[in-house]
Structure formats: structure tokens, C-alpha cells
C-alpha atoms as a PDB file:
ATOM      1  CA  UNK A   1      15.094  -2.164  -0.544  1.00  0.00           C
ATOM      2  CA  UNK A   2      13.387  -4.824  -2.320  1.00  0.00           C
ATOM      3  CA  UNK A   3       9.645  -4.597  -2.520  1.00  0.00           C
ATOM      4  CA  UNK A   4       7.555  -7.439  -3.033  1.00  0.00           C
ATOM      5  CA  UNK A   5       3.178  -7.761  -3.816  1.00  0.00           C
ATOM      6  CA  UNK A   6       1.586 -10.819  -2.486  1.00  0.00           C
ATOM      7  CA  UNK A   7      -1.653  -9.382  -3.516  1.00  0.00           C
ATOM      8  CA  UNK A   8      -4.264  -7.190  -2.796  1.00  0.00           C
ATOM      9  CA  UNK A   9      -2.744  -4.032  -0.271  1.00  0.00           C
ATOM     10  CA  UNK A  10      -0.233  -7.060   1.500  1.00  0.00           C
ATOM     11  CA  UNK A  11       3.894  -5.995   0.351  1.00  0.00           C
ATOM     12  CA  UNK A  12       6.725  -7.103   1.828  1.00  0.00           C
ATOM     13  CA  UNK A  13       9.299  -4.281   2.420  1.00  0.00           C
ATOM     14  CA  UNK A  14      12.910  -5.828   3.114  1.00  0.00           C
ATOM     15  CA  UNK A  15      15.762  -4.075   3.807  1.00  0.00           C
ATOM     16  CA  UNK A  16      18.951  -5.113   5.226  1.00  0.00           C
ATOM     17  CA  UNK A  17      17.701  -3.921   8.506  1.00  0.00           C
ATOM     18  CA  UNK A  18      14.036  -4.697   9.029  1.00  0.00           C
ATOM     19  CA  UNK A  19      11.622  -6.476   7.113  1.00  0.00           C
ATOM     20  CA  UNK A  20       8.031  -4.877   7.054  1.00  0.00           C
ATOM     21  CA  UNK A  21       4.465  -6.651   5.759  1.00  0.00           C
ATOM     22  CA  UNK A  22       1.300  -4.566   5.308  1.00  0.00           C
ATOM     23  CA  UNK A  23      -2.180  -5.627   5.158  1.00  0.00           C
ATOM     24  CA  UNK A  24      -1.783  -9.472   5.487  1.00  0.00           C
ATOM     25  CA  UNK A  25      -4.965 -10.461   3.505  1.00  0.00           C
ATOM     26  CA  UNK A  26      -7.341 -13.922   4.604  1.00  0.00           C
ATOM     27  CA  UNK A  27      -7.691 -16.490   2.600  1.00  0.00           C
ATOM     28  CA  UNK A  28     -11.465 -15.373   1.266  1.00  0.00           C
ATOM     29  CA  UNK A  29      -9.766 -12.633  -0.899  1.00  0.00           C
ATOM     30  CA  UNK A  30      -8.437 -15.285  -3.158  1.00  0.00           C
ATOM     31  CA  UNK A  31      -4.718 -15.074  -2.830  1.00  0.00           C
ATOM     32  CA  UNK A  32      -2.429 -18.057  -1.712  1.00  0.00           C
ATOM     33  CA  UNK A  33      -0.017 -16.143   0.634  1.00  0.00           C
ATOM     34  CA  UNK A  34       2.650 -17.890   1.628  1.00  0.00           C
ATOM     35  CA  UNK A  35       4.022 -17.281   5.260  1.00  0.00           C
ATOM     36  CA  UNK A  36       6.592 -14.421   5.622  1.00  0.00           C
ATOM     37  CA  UNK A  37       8.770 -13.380   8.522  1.00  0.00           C
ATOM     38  CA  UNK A  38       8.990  -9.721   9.425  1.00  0.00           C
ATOM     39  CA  UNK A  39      10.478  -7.776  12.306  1.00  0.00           C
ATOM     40  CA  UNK A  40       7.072  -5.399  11.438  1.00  0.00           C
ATOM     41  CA  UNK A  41       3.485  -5.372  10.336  1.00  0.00           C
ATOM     42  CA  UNK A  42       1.028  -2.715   9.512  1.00  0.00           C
ATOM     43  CA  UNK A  43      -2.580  -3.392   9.335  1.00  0.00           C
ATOM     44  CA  UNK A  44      -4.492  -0.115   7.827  1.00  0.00           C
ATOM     45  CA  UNK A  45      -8.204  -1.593   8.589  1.00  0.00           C
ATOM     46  CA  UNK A  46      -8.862  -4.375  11.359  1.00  0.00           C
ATOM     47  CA  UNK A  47     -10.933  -6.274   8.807  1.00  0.00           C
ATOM     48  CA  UNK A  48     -10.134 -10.069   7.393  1.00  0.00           C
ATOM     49  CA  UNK A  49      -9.058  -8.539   4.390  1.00  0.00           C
ATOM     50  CA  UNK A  50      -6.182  -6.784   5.895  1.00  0.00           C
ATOM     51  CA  UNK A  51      -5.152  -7.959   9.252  1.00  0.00           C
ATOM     52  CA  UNK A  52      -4.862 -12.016   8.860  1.00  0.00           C
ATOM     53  CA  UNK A  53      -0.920 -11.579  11.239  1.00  0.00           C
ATOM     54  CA  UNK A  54      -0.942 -15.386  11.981  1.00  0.00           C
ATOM     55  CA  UNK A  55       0.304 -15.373   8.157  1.00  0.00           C
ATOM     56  CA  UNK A  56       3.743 -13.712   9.471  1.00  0.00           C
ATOM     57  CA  UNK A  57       6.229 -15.555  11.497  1.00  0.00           C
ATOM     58  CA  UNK A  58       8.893 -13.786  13.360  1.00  0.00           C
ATOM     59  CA  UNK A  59       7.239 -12.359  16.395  1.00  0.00           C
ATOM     60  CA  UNK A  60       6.443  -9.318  14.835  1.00  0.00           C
ATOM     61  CA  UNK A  61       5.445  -5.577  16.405  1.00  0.00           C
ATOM     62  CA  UNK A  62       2.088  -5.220  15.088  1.00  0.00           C
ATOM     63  CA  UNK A  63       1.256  -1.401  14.395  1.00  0.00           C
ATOM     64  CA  UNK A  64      -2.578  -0.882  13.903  1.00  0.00           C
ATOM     65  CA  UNK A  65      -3.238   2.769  14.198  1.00  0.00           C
ATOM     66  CA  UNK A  66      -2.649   6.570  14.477  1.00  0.00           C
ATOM     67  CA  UNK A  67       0.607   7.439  15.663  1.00  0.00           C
ATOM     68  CA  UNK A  68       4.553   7.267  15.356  1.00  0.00           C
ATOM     69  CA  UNK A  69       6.444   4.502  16.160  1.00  0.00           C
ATOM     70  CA  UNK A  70      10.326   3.392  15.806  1.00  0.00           C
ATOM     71  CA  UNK A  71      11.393  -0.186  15.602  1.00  0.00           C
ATOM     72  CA  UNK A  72      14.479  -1.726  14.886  1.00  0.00           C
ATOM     73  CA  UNK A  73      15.461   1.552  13.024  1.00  0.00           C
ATOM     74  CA  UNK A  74      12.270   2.042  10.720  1.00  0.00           C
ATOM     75  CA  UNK A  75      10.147   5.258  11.242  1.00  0.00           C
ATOM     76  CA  UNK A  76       6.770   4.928  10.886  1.00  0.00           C
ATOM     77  CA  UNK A  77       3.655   7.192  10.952  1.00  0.00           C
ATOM     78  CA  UNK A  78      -0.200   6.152  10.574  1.00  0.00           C
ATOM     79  CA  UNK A  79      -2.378   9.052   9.932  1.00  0.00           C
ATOM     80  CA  UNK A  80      -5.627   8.707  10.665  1.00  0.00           C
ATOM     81  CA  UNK A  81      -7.926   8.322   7.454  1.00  0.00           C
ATOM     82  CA  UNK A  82     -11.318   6.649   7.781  1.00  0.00           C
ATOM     83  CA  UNK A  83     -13.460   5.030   5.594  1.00  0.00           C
ATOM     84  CA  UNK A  84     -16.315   7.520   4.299  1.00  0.00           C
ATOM     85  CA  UNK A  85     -18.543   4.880   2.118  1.00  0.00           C
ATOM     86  CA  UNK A  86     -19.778   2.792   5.111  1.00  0.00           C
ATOM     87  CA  UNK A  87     -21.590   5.726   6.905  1.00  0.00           C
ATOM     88  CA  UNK A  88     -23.174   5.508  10.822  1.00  0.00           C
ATOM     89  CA  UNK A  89     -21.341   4.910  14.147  1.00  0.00           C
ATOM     90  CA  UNK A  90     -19.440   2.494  13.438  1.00  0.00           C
ATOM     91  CA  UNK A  91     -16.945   3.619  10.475  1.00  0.00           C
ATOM     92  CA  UNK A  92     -14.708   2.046   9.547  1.00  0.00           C
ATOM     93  CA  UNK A  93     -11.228   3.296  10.585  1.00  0.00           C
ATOM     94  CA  UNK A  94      -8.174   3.292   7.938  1.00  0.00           C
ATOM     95  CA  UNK A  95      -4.550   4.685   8.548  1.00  0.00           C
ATOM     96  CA  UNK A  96      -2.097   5.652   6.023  1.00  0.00           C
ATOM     97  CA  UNK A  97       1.274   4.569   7.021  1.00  0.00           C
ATOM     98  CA  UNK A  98       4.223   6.716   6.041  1.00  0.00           C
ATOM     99  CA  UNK A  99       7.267   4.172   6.704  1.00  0.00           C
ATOM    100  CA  UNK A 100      11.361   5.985   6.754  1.00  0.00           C
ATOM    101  CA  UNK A 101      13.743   3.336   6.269  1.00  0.00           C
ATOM    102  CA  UNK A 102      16.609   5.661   6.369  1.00  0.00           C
ATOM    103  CA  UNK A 103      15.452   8.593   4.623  1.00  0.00           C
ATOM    104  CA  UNK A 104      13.808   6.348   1.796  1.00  0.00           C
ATOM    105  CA  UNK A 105      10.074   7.129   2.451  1.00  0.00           C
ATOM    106  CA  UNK A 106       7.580   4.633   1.909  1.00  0.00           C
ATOM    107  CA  UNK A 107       3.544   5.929   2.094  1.00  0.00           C
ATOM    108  CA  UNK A 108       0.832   2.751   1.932  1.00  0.00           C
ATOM    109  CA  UNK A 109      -2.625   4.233   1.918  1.00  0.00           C
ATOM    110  CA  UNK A 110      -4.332   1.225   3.023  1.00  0.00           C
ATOM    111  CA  UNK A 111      -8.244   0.690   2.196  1.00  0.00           C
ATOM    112  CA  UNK A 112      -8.456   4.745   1.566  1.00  0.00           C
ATOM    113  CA  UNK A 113     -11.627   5.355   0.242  1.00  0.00           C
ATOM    114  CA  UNK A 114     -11.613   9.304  -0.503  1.00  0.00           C
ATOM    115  CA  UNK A 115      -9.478  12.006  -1.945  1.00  0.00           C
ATOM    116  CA  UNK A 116      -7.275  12.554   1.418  1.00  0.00           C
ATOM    117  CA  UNK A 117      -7.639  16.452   2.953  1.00  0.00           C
ATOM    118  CA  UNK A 118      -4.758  19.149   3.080  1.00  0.00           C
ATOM    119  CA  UNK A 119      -4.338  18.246   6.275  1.00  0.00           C
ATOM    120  CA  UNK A 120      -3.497  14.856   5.753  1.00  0.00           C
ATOM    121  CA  UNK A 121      -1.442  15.441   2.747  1.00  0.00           C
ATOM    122  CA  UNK A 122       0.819  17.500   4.803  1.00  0.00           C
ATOM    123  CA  UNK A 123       1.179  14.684   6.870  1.00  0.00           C
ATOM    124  CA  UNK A 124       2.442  13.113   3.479  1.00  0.00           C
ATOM    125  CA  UNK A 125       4.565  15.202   2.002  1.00  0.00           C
ATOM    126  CA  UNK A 126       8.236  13.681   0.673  1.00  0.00           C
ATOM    127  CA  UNK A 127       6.547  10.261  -0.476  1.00  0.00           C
ATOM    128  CA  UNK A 128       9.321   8.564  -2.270  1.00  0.00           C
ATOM    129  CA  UNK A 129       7.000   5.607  -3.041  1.00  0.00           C
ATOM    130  CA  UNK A 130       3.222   5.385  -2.991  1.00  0.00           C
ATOM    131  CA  UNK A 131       1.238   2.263  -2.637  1.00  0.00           C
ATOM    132  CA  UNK A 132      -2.114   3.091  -3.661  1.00  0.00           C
ATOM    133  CA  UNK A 133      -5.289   1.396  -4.083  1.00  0.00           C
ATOM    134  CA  UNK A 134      -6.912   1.996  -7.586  1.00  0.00           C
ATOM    135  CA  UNK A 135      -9.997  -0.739  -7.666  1.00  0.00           C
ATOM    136  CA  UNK A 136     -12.254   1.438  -6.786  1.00  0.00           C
ATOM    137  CA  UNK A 137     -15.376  -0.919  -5.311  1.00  0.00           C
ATOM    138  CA  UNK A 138     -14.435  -0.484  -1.132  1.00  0.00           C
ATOM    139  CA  UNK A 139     -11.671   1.919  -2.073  1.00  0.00           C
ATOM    140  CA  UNK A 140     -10.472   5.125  -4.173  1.00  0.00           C
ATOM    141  CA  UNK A 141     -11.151   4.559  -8.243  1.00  0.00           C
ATOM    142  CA  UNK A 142      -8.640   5.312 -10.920  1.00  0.00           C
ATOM    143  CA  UNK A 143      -9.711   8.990 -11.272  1.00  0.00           C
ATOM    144  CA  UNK A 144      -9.442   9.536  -7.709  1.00  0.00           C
ATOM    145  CA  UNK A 145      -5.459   7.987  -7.335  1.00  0.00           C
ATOM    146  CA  UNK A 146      -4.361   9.984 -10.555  1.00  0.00           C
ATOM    147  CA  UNK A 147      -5.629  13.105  -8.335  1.00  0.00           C
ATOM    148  CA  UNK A 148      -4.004  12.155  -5.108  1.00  0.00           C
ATOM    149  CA  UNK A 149      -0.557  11.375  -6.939  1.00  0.00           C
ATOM    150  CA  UNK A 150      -0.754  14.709  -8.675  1.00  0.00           C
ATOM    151  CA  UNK A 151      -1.101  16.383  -4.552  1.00  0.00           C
ATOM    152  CA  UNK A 152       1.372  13.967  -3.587  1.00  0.00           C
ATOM    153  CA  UNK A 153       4.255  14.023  -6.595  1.00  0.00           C
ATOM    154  CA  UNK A 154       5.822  10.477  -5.704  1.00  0.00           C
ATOM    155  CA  UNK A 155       9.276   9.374  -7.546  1.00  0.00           C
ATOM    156  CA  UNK A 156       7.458   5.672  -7.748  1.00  0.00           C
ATOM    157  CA  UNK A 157       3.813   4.477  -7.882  1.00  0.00           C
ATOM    158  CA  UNK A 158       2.948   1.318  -7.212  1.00  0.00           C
ATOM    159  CA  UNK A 159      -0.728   0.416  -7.899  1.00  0.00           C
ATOM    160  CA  UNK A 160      -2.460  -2.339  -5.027  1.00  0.00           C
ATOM    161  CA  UNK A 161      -6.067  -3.700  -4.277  1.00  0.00           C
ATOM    162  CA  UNK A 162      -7.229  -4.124  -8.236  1.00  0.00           C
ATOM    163  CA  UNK A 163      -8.498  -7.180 -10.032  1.00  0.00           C
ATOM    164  CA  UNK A 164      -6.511  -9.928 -11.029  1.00  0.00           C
ATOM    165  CA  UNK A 165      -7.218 -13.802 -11.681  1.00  0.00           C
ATOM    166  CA  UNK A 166      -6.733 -14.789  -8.029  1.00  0.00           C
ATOM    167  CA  UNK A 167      -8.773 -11.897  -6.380  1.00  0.00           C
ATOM    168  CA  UNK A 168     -12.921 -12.938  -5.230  1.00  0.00           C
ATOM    169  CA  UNK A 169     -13.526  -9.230  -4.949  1.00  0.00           C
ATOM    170  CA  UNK A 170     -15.576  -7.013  -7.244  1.00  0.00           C
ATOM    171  CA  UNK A 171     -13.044  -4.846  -8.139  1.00  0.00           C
ATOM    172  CA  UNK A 172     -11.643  -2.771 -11.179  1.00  0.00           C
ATOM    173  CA  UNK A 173      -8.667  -3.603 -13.643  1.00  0.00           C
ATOM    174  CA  UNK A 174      -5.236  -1.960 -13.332  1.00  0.00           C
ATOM    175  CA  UNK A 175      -5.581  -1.365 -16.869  1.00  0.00           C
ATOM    176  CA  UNK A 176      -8.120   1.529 -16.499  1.00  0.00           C
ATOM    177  CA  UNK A 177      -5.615   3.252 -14.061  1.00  0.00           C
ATOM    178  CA  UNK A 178      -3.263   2.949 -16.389  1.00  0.00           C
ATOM    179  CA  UNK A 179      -5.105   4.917 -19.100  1.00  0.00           C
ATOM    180  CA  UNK A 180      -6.163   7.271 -16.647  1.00  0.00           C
ATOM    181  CA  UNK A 181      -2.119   7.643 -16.215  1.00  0.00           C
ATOM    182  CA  UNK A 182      -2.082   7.922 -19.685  1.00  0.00           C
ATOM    183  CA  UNK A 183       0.434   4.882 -20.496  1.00  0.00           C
ATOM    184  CA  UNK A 184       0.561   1.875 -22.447  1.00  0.00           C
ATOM    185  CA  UNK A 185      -2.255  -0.665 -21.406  1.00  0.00           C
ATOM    186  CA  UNK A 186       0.615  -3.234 -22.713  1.00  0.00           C
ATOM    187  CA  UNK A 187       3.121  -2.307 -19.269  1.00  0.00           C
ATOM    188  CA  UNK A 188       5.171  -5.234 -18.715  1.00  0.00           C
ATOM    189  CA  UNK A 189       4.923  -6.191 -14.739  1.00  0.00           C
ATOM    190  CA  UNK A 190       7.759  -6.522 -12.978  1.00  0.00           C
ATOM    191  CA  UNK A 191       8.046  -9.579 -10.230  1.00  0.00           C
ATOM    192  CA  UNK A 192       9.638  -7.555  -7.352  1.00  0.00           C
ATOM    193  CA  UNK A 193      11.287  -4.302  -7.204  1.00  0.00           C
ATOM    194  CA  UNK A 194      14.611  -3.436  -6.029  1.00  0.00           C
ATOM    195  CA  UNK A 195      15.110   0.589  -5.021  1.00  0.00           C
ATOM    196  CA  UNK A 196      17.309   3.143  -2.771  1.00  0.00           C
ATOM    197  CA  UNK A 197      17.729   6.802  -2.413  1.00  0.00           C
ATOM    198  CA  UNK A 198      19.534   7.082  -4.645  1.00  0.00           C
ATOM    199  CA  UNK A 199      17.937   5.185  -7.728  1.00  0.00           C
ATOM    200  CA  UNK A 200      14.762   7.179  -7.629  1.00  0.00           C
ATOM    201  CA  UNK A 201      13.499   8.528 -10.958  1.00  0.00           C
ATOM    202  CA  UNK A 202      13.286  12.541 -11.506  1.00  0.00           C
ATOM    203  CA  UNK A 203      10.235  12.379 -12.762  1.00  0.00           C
ATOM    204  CA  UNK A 204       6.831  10.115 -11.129  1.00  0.00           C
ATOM    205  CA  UNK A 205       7.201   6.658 -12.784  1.00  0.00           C
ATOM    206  CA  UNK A 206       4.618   3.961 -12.304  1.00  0.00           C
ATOM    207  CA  UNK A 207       5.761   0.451 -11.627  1.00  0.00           C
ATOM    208  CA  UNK A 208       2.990  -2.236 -12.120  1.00  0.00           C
ATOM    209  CA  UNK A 209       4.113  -5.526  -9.807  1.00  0.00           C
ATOM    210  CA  UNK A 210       2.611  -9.450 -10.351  1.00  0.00           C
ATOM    211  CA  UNK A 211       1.799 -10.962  -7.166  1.00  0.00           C
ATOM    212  CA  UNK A 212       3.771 -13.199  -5.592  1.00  0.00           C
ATOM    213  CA  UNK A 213       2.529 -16.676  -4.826  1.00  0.00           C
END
């Protein structure tokens, strides 16, 4: 699988049999996303920031919440995990997508905002790679991601939706996740990153990725 950051929570997961983007961000979030073609896309919040689909060619199936779906050989599971910042009637709803692309398991956590429950962390459990928001702002801080990947023990960790030059949004620098991982503030970023079952580390390893423009 090659995995690919276009900025903010959007990725591009390819494998030889499906193609999946997540969280296709509008222009107002400051990055210049090319258009992609997928056979999927999930969209964790149904806000500009996440679900701009005319971006992706390919007449994709669009998955936007709860549930378990199969297509074209990828399984995929949104769990239900809303938005606790913005209280009243109208919360916002987020879903956490776990994604199975033969037995490689994928988890994207969307616009989380919270420390997830047991519940949903059972829901979770055999996360080969975690995409996790760390820019605190809308979503989870540092603190609060070093906590869920200690529930969640991922082989890879991917940090999403923290501030770089292109991003308009008020939002923390990897580099404090990073100390709160206790690594080098130096980590070189890698430009994509190419993975299968059988290449996963022993032990969690965090992979920072540039953005693709």
C-alpha cells in the first residue's frame, strides 16, 4: 500500500486493488489539492473541511457514516464518534473509519475531538496504522493522541490535521506531538509511504509525512 497526505485529515490509500481518499478538504483550509481518482471516499464530518468529493474523479462510493461496508474488496467500518466541543442539538457528528485492505488495517479518526471510550476502542482493536489528528484547536491535542495510541498500540502512526505553511487554521505544530512522543523535534518527513503486512515494525513507530501538492 502506498499512503499519501495531501493535507490536513485528506490521504490517499492505494493499493493494487482499490484506491481510497479520506476527508477531501475545501479550498478555505489552505491546501492546493490536486484532483485524485478513487474507487472510495470517506468523509468523517459533513463539514467543508472534510467532505469537498467534487475533488475526486472516478465515480466514487462515498461512505459518510456509522456502519460496515465492502467495496471492491476493502472492509470498512465507521464507528460512531461525535464531536463533544460544539455542545447543543446540533453536534457535530464524526466517525472513525477502520479500513481492511486484506488484513492490513487502516484506522483514520477523522475530526475526533475526545479521548475515544472502551467501547469504541474495542471497536478498534488490531490498528495496524493510525491516522490521528494532533492540532488540537477543533480536534484532540498532543497529550490526548499520545494517550489514545498507548489504548490503541498501532505498528505505525501517522500524525494529520496540524499546522503547516499552507494550512489557514489555528492549529498546533507537529513538533509538540513529537516531544510529547518523546522523539527528535529534527524527524525527517517522508513524501509518501509504502507498507504491507508484512513490513510492519514490532514496536509503534511514528512516521511524519509532507503534504502532497
Amino acid at each position: 500500500m502506498e499512503i499519501v497526505w495531501y493535507g490536513h485529515a485528506c490521504f490517499r490509500l492505494k493499493t493494487r486493488g482499490a484506491t481510497v481518499v479520506t476527508d477531501p478538504c475545501g479550498k478555505d483550509v489552505g491546501y492546493s489539492i490536486p484532483r485524485l481518482r478513487a474507487d472510495i471516499v470517506t468523509i468523517s464530518y459533513n463539514h467543508p473541511d472534510y467532505n469537498n468529493c467534487a475533488l475526486v474523479q472516478g465515480d466514487p462510493k462515498v461512505i459518510d457514516g456509522p456502519g460496515e461496508y465492502e467495496v471492491k474488496g476493502v472492509f470498512i467500518t465507521g464507528i460512531a464518534a461525535p464531536m463533544k466541543k460544539i455542545k447543543g442539538p446540533n453536534q457535530p457528528r464524526n466517525t472513525a473509519y477502520l479500513l481492511d485492505f486484506d488484513g492490513l488495517n487502516i484506522c483514520h479518526l477523522g475530526s475526533l475531538d475526545h479521548v475515544p471510550s472502551h467501547a469504541q476502542v474495542e471497536h478498534l482493536s488490531d490498528v495496524d496504522v493510525l491516522l490521528i489528528p494532533v492540532g488540537a484547536f477543533t480536534t484532540i491535542s498532543a497529550n490526548q493522541a499520545a494517550e489514545i495510541i498507548g489504548m490503541l498500540e498501532p505498528k505505525i502512526v501517522i500524525p494529520m490535521h496540524f499546522k503547516t505553511k499552507a494550512t489557514k487554521l489555528k492549529l498546533e505544530p507537529v513538533t509538540k506531538f513529537v516531544r510529547e512522543m518523546g522523539l527528535p523535534e529534527n524527524m525527517s518527513p517522508l513524501d509518501s509511504l509504502d507498507i504491507d503486512k508484512n513490513s510492519l515494525p514490532s514496536e509503534t513507530q511514528i512516521v511524519i509525512l509532507n503534504y502532497k501538492e
